[in-house]
C-alpha atoms as a PDB file:
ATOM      1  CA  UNK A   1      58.657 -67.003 -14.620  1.00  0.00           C
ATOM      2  CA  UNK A   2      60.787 -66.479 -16.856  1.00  0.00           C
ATOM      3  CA  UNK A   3      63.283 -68.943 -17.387  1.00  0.00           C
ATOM      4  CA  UNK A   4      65.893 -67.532 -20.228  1.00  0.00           C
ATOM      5  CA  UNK A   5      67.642 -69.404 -23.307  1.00  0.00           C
ATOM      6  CA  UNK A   6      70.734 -67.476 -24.437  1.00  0.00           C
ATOM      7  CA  UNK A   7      72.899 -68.115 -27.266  1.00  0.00           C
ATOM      8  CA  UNK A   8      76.474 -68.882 -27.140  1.00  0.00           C
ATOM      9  CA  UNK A   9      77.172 -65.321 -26.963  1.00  0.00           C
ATOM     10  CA  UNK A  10      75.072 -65.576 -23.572  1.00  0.00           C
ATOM     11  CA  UNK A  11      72.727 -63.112 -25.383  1.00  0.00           C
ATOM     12  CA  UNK A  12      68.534 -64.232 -24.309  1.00  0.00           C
ATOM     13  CA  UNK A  13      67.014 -65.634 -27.248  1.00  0.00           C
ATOM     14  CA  UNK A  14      63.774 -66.771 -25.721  1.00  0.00           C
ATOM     15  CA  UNK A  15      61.612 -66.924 -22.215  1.00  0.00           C
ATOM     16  CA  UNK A  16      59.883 -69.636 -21.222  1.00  0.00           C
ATOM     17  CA  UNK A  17      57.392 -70.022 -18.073  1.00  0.00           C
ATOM     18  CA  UNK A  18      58.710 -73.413 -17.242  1.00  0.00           C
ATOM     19  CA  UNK A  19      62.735 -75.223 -16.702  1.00  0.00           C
ATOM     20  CA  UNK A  20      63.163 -76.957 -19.844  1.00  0.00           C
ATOM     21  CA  UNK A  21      67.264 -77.708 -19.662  1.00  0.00           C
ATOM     22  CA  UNK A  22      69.626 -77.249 -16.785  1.00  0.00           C
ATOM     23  CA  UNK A  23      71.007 -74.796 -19.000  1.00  0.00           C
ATOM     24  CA  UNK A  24      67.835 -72.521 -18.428  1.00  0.00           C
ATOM     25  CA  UNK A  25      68.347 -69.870 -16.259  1.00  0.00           C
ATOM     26  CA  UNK A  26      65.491 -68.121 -14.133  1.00  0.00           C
ATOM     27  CA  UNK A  27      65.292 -64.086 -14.078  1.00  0.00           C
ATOM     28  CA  UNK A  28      62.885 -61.964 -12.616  1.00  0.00           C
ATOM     29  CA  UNK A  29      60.248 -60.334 -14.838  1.00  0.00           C
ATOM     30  CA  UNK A  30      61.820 -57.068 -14.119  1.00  0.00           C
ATOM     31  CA  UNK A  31      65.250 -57.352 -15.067  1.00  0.00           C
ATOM     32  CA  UNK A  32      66.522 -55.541 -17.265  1.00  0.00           C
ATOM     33  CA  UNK A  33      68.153 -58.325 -19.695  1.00  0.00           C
ATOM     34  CA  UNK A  34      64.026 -59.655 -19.861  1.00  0.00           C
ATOM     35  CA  UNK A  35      62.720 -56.385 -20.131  1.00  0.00           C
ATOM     36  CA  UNK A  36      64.820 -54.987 -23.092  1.00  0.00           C
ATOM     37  CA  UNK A  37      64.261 -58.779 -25.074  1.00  0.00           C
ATOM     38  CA  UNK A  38      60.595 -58.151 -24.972  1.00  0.00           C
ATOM     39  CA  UNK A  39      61.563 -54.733 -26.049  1.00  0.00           C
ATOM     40  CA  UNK A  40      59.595 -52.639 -22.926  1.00  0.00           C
ATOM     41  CA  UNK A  41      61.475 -49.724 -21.878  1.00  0.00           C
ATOM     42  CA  UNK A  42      61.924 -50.080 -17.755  1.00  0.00           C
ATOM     43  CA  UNK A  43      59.706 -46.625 -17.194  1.00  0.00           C
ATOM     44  CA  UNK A  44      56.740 -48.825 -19.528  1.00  0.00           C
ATOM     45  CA  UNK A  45      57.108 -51.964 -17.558  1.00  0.00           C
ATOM     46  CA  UNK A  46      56.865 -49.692 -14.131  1.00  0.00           C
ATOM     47  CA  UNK A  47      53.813 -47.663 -15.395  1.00  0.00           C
ATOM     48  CA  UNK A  48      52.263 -50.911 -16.229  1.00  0.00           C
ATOM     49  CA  UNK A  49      52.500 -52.240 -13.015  1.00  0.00           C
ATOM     50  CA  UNK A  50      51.703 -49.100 -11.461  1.00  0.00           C
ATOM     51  CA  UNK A  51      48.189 -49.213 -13.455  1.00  0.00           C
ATOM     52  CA  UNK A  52      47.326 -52.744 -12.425  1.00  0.00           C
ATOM     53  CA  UNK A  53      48.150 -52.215  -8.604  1.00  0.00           C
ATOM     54  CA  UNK A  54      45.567 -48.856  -8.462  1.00  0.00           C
ATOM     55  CA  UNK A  55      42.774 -51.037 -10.934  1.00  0.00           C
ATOM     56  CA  UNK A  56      41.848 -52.342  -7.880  1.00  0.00           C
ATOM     57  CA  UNK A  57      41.951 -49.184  -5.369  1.00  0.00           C
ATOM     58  CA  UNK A  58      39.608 -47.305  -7.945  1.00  0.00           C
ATOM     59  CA  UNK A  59      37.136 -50.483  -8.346  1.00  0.00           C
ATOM     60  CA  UNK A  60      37.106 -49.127  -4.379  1.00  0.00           C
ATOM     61  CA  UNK A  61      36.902 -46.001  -4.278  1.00  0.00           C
ATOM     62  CA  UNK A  62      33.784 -46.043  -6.966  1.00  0.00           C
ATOM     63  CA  UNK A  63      32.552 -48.698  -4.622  1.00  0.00           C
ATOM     64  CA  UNK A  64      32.370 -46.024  -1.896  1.00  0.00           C
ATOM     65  CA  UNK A  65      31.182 -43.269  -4.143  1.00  0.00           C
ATOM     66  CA  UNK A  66      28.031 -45.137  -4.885  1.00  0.00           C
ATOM     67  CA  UNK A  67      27.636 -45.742  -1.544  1.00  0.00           C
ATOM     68  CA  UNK A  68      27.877 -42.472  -0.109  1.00  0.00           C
ATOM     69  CA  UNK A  69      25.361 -41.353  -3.471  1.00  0.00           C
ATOM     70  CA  UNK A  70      22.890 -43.916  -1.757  1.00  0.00           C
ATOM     71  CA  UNK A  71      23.718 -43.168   2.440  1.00  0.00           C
ATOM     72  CA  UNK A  72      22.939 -39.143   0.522  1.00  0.00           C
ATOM     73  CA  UNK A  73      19.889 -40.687  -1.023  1.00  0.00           C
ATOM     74  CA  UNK A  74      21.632 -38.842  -4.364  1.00  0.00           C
ATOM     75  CA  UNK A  75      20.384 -42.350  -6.215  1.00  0.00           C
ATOM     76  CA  UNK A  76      18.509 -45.604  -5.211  1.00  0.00           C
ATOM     77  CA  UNK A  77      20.300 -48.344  -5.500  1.00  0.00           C
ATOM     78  CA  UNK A  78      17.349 -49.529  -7.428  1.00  0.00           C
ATOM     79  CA  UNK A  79      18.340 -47.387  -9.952  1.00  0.00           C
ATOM     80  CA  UNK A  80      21.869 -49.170 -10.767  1.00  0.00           C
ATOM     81  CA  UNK A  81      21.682 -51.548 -13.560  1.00  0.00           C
ATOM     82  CA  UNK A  82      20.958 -55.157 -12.246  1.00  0.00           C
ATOM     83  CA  UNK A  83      24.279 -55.966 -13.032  1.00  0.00           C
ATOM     84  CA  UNK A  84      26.012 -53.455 -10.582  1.00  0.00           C
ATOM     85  CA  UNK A  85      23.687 -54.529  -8.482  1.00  0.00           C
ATOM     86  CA  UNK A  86      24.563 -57.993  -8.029  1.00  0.00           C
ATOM     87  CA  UNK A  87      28.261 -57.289  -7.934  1.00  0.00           C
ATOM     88  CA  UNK A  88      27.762 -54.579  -5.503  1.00  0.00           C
ATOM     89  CA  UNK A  89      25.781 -57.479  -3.378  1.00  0.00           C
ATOM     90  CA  UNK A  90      28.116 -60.157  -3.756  1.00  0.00           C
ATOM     91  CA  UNK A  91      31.041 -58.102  -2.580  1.00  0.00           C
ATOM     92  CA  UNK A  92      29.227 -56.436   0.318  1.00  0.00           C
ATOM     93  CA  UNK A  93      28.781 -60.144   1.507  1.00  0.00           C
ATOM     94  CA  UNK A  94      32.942 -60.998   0.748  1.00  0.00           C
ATOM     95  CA  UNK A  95      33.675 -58.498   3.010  1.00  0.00           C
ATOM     96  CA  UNK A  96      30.868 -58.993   5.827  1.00  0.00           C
ATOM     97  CA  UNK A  97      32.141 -62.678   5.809  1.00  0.00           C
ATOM     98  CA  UNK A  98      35.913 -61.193   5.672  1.00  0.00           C
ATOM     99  CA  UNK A  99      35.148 -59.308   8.917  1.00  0.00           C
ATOM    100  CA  UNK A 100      33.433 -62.169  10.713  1.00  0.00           C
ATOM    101  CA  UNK A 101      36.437 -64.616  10.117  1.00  0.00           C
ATOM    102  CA  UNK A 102      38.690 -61.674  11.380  1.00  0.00           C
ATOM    103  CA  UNK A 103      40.461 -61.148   8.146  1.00  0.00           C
ATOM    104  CA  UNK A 104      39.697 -57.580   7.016  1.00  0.00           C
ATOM    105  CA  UNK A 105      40.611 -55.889   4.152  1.00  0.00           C
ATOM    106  CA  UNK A 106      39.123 -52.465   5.121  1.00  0.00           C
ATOM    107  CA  UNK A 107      40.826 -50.148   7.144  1.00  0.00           C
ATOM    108  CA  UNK A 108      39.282 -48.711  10.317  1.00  0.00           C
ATOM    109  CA  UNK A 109      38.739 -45.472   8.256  1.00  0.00           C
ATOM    110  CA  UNK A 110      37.307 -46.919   4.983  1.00  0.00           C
ATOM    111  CA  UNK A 111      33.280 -46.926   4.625  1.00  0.00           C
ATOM    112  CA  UNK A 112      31.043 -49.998   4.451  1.00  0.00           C
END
């Protein structure tokens, strides 16, 4: 994605997500002809991106906060909502059965 439709003028006049003519022409999402037609500056489309990559390294490094709070006996982790609980389970197991297969997606210095 996208494929662009220009005008006779060769200027884009829409995106689509799929080929609909041989006329269609495929861009990446971050060139500049697609980013100024959906009217993001570059530096907003890059700070975007940046912001969705390191979503996932915090959801990590809260993940080892809490688990240092517990290892500290700071909190029980009894005392986290069911909830966090649960998610805090399930992806404890991911990872064990991550590690057993081989595939890991710790480092050798990150905890759990």
């Amino acid at each position: 994605m996208p494929y662009v439709k220009r005008n006779h003028e060769g200027n884009i006049i829409a995106l689509t997500s799929v080929k609909d003519s041989d006329d269609d022409e495929y861009l990446p999402t971050t060139s500049p002809e697609v980013v100024a037609f959906l009217g993001m500056e570059p530096d907003q489309d890059e700070a975007l991106r940046a912001l969705r990559e390191s979503d996932s390294e915090l959801a990590r490094v809260a993940e080892d906060i809490i688990q240092v709070l517990i290892e500290k006996q700071v909190i029980l982790f009894t005392d986290l909502p069911d909830a966090v609980q649960q998610k805090l389970v399930s992806r404890q197991k991911l990872r064990s059965l991550l590690n057993q297969e081989g595939t890991s997606l710790l480092n050798e210095d990150d905890l759990l």
